[in-house]
N, C-alpha and C. Protein backbone atom coordinates (compact mmCIF):
# COMPACT_ATOMS: atom_id res chain seq x y z
N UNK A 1 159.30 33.16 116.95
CA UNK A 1 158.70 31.89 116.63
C UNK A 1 157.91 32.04 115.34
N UNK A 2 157.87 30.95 114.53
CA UNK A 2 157.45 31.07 113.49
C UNK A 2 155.93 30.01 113.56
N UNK A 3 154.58 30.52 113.08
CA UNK A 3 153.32 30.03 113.82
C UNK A 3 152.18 29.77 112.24
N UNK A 4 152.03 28.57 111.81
CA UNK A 4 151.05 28.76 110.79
C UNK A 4 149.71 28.74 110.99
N UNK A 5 149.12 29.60 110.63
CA UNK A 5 147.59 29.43 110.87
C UNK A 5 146.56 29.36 109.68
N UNK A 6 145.52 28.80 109.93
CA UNK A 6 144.52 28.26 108.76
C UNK A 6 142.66 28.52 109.25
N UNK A 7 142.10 28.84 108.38
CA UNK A 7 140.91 28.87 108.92
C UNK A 7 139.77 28.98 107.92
N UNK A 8 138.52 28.36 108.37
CA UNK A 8 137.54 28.60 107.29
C UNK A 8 136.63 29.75 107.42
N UNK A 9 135.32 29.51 106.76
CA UNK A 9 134.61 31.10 106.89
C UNK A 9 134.17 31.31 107.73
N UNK A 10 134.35 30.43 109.17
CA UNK A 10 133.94 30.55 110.41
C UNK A 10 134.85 31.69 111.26
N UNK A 11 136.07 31.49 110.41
CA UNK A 11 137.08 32.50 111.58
C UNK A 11 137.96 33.51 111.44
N UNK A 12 137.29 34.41 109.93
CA UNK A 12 138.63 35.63 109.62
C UNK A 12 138.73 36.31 110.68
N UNK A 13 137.55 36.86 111.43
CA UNK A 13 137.73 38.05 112.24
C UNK A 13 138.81 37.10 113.35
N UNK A 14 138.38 35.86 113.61
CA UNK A 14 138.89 35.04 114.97
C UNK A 14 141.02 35.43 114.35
N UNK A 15 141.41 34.80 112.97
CA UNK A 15 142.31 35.33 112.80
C UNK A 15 143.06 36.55 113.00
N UNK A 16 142.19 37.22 112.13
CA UNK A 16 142.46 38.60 112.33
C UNK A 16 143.34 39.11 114.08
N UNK A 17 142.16 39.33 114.67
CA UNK A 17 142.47 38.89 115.42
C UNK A 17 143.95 38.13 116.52
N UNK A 18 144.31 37.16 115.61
CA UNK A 18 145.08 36.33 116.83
C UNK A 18 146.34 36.77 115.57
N UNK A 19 146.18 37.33 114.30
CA UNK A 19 147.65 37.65 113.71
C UNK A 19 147.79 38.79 114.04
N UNK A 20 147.12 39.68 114.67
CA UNK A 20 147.54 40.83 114.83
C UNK A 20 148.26 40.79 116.66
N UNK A 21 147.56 40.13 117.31
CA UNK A 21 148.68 39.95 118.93
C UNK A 21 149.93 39.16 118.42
N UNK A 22 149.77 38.08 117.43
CA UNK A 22 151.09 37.59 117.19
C UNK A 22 152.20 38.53 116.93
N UNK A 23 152.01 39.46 115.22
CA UNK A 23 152.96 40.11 115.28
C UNK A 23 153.15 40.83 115.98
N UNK A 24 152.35 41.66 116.75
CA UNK A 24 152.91 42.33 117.79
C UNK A 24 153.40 41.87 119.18
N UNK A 25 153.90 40.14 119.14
CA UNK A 25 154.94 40.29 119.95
C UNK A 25 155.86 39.42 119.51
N UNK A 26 156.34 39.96 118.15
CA UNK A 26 157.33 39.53 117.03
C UNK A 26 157.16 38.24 116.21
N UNK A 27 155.93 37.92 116.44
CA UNK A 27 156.43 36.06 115.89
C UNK A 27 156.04 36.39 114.43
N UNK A 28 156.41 35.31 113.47
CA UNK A 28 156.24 35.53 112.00
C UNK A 28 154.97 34.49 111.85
N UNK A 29 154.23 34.93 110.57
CA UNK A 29 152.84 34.52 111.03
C UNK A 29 152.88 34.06 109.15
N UNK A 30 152.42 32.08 109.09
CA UNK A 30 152.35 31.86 107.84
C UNK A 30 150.87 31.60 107.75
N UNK A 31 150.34 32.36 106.69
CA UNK A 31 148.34 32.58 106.94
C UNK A 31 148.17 31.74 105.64
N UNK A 32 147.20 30.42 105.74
CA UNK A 32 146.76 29.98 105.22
C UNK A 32 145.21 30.24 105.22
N UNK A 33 144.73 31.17 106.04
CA UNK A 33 143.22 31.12 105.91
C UNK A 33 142.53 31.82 104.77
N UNK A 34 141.20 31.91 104.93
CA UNK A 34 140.54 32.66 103.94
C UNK A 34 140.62 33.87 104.94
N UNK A 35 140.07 34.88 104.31
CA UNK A 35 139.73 36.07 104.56
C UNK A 35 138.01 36.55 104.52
N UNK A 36 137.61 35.62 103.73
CA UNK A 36 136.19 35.65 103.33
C UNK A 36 135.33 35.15 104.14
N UNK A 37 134.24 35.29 104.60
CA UNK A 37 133.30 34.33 105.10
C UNK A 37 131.65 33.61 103.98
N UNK A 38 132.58 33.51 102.94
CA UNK A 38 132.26 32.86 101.75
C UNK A 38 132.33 31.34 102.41
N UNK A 39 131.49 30.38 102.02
CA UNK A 39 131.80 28.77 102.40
C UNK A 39 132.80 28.39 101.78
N UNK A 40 133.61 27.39 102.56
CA UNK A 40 135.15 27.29 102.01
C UNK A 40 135.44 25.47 103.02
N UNK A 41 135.77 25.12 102.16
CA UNK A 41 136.08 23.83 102.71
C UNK A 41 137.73 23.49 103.54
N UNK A 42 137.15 23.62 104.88
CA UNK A 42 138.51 23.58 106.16
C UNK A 42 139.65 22.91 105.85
N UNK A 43 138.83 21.65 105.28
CA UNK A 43 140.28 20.73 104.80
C UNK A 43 141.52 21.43 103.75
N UNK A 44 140.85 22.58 102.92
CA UNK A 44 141.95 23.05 102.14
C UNK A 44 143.03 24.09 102.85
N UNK A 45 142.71 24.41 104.07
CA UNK A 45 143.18 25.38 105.28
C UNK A 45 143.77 24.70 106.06
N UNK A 46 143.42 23.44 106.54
CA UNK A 46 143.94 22.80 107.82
C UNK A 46 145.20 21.89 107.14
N UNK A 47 145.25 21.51 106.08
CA UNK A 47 146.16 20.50 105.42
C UNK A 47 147.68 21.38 105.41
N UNK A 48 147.52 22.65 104.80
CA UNK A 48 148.65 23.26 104.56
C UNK A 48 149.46 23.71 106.14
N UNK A 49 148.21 23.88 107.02
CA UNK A 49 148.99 24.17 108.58
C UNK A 49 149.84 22.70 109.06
N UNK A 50 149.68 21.32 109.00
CA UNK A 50 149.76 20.38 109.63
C UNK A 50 151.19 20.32 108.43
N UNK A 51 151.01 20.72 107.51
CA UNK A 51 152.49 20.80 106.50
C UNK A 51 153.10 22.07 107.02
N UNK A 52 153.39 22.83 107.38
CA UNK A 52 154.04 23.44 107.86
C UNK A 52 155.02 22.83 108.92
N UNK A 53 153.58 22.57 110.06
CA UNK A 53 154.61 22.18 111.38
C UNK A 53 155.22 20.59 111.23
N UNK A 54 154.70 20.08 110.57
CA UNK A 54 155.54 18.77 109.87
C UNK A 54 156.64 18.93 109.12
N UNK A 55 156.77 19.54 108.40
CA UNK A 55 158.26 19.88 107.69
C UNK A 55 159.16 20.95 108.72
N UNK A 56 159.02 21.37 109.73
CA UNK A 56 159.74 22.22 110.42
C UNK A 56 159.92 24.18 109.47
N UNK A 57 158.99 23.87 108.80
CA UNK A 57 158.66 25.44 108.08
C UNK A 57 157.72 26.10 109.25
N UNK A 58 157.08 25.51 110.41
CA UNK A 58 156.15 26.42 111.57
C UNK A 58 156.76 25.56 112.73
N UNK A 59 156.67 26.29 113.62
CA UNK A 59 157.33 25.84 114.69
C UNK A 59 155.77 25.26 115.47
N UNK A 60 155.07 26.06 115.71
CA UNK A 60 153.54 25.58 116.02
C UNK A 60 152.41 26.00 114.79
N UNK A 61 151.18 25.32 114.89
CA UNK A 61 150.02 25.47 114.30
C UNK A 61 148.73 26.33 115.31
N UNK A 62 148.00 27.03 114.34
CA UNK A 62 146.76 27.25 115.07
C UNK A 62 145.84 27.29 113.45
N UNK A 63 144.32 26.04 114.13
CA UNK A 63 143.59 26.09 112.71
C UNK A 63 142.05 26.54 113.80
N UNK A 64 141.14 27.34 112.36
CA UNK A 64 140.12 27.66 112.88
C UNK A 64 139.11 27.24 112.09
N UNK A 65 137.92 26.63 112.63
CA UNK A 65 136.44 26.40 111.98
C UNK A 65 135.30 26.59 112.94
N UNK A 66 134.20 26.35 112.68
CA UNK A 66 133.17 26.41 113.21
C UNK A 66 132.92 25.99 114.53
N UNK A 67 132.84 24.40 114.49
CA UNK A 67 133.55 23.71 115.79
C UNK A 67 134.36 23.46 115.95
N UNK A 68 135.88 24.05 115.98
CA UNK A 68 136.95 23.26 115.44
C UNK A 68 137.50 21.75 115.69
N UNK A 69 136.22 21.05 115.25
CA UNK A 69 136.14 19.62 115.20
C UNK A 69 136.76 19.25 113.92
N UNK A 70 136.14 19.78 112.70
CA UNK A 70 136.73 19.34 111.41
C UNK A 70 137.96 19.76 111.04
N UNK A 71 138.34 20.73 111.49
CA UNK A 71 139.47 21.19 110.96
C UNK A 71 140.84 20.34 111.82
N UNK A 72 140.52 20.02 113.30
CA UNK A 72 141.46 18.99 114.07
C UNK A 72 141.36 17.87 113.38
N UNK A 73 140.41 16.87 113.25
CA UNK A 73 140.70 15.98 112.07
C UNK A 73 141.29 15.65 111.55
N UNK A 74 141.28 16.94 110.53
CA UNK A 74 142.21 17.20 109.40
C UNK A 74 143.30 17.32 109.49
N UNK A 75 143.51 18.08 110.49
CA UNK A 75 145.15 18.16 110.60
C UNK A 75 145.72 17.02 111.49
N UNK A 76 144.98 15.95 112.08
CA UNK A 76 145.32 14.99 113.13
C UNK A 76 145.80 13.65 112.23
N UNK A 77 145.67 14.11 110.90
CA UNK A 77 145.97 13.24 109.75
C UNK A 77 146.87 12.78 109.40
N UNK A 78 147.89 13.95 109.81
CA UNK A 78 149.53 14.29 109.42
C UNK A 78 150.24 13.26 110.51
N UNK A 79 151.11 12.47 110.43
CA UNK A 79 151.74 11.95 111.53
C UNK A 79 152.68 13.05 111.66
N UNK A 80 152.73 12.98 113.23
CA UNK A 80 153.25 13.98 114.18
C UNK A 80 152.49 14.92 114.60
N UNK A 81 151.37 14.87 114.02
CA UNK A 81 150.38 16.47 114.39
C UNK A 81 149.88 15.53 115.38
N UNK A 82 149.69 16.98 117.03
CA UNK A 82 148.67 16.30 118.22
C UNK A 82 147.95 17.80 117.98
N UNK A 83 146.99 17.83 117.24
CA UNK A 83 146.34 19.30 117.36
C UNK A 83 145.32 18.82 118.43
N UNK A 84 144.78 19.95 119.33
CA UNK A 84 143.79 19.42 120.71
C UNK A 84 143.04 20.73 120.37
N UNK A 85 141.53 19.99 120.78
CA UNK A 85 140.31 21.46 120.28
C UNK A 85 140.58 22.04 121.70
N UNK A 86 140.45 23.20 122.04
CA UNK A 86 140.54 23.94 123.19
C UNK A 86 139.14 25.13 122.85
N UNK A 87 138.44 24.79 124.24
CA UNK A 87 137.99 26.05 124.23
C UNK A 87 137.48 26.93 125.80
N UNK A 88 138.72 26.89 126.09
CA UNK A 88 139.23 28.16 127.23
C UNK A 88 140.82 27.74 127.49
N UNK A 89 141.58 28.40 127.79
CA UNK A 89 142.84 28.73 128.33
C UNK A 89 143.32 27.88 129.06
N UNK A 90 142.86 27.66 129.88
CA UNK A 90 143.22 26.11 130.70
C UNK A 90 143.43 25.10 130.32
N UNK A 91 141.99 24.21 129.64
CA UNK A 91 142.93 23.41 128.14
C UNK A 91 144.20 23.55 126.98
N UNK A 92 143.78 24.77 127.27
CA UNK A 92 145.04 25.32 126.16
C UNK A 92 146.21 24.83 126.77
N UNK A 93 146.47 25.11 127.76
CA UNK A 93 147.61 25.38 128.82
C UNK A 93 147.59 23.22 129.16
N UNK A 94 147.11 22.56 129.13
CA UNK A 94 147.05 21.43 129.54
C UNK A 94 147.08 20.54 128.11
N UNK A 95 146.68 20.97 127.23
CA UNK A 95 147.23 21.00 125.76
C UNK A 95 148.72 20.48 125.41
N UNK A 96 149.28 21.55 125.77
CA UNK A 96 150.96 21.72 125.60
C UNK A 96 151.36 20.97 127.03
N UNK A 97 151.10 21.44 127.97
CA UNK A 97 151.79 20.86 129.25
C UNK A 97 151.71 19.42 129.26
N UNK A 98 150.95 18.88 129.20
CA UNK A 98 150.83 17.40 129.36
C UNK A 98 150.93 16.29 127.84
N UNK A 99 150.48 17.31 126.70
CA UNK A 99 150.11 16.64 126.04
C UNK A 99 151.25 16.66 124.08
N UNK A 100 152.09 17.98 124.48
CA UNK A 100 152.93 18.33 124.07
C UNK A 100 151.90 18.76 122.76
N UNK A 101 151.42 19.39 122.81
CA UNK A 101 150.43 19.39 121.20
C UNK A 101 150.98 20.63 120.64
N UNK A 102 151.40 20.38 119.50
CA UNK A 102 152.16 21.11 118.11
C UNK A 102 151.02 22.58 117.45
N UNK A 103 149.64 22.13 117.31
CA UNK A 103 148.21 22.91 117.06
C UNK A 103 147.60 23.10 117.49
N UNK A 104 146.86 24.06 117.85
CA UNK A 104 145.76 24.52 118.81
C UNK A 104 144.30 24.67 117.78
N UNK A 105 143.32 24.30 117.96
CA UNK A 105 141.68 23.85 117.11
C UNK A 105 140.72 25.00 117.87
N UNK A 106 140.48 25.71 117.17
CA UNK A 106 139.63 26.94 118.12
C UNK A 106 138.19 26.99 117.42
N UNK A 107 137.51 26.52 118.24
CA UNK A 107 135.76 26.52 117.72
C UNK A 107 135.54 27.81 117.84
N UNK A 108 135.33 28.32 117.02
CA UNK A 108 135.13 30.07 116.49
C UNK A 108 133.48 30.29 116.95
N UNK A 109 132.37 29.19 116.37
CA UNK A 109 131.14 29.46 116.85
C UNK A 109 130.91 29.22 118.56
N UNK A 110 131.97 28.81 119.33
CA UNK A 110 131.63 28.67 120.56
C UNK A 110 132.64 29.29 121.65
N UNK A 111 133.51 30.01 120.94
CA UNK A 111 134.65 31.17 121.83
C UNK A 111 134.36 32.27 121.02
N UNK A 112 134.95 33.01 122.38
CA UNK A 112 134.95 34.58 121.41
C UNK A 112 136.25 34.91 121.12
N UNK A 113 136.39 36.21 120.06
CA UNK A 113 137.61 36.23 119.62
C UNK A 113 138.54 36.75 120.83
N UNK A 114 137.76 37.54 122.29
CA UNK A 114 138.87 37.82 123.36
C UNK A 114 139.24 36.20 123.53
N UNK A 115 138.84 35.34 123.58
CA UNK A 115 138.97 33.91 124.28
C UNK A 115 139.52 33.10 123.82
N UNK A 116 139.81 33.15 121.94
CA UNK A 116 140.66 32.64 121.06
C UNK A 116 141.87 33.22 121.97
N UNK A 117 142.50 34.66 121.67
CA UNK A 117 143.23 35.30 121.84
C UNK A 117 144.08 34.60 122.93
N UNK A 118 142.94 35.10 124.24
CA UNK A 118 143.92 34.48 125.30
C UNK A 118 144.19 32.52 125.36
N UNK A 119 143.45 31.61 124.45
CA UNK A 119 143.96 30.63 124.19
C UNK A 119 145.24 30.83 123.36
N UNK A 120 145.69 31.09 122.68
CA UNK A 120 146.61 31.44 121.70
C UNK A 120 148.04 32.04 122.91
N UNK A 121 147.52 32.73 123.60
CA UNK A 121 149.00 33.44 124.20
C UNK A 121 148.93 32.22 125.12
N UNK A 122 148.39 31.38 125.93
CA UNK A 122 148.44 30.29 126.99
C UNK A 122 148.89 29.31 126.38
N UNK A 123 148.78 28.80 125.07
CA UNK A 123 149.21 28.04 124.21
C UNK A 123 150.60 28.27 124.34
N UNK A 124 150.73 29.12 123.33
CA UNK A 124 152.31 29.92 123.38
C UNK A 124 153.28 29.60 124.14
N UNK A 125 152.83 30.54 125.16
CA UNK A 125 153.69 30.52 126.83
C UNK A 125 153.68 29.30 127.49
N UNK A 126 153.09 28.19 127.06
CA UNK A 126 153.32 26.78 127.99
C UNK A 126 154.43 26.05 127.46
N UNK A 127 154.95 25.42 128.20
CA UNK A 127 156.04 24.19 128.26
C UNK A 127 155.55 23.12 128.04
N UNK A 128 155.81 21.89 127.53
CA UNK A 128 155.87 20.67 127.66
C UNK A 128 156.72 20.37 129.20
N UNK A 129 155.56 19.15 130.12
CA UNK A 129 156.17 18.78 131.17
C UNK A 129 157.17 17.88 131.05
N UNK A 130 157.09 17.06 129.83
CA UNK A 130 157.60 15.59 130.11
C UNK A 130 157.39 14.83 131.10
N UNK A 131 158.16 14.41 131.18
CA UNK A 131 158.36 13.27 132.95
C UNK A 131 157.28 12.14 132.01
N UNK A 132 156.54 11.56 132.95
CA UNK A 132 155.44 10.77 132.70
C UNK A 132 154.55 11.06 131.68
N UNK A 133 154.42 12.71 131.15
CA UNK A 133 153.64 12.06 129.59
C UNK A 133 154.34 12.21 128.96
N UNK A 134 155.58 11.86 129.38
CA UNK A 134 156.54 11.83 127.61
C UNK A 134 156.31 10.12 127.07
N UNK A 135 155.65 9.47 127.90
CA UNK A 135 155.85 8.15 127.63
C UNK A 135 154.46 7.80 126.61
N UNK A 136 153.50 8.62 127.81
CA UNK A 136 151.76 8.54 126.90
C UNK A 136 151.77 9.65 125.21
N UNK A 137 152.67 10.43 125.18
CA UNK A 137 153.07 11.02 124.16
C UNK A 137 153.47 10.22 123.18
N UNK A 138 154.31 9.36 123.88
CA UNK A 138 155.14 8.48 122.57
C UNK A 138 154.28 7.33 121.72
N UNK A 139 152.90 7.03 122.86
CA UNK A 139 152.30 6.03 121.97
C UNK A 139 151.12 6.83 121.42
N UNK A 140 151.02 8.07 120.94
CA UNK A 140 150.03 8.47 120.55
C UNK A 140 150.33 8.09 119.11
N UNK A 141 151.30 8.25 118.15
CA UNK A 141 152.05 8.33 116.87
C UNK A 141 151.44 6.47 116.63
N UNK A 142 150.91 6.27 115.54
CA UNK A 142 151.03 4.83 114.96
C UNK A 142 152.06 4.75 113.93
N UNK A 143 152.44 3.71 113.96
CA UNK A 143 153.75 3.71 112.91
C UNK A 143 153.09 3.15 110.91
């Protein structure tokens, strides 16, 4: 699977981090983040992830900021992006299952990087249910 990720100076280590379990269980990893924890404005991080999985160049998104309030936003901008802030595994997992969401929003100041992590593999590993929210899915998109 091919996975873009983006983040501000809230979340190299949180990256770090979640690109290193990626490649090691093969997925190809397109890094838009900083590396720095220099101040850096999210929107220039979160724009290029929501272009990824919009053009079919990422198959999913993961963006990181502080709360990852601003950076979902940002990428919630893109028609077709359902990025959902998650912060524990269960949402994660109810995220994708119900809600079919393309990006995962990881508040870096309020998870830890074990807790990113295991959001990220629960993300991953979930299905879309369909059935009945394929319908509440369909009116999320404005035309």
């Amino acid at each position: 699977m091919k996975i873009s990720i983006g983040n501000d100076h809230a979340g190299p280590e949180y990256k770090k981090a979640i690109v290193a379990m990626l490649t090691a269980k093969g997925h190809e990893v397109l890094n838009h983040g900083t590396d720095s924890e220099a101040s850096v404005d999210y929107p220039d991080f979160g724009h290029p992830v929501a272009e990824d999985v919009t053009s079919g160049r990422a198959d999913l998104g993961i963006v990181i900021c502080g709360s990852g309030n601003g950076i979902a936003m940002t990428v919630n901008k893109h028609q077709g992006i359902r990025a959902a802030l998650c912060w524990n595994k269960e949402i994660a997992a109810l995220a994708k299952l119900h809600n079919d969401a393309n990006i995962i929003s990881i508040p870096a100041r309020f998870t830890s990087i074990h807790q990113a992590v295991e959001m990220v593999e629960t993300f991953l590993a979930t299905e879309f249910e369909g059935g009945r929210h394929q319908a509440r899915v369909d009116k999320i998109a404005c035309s």
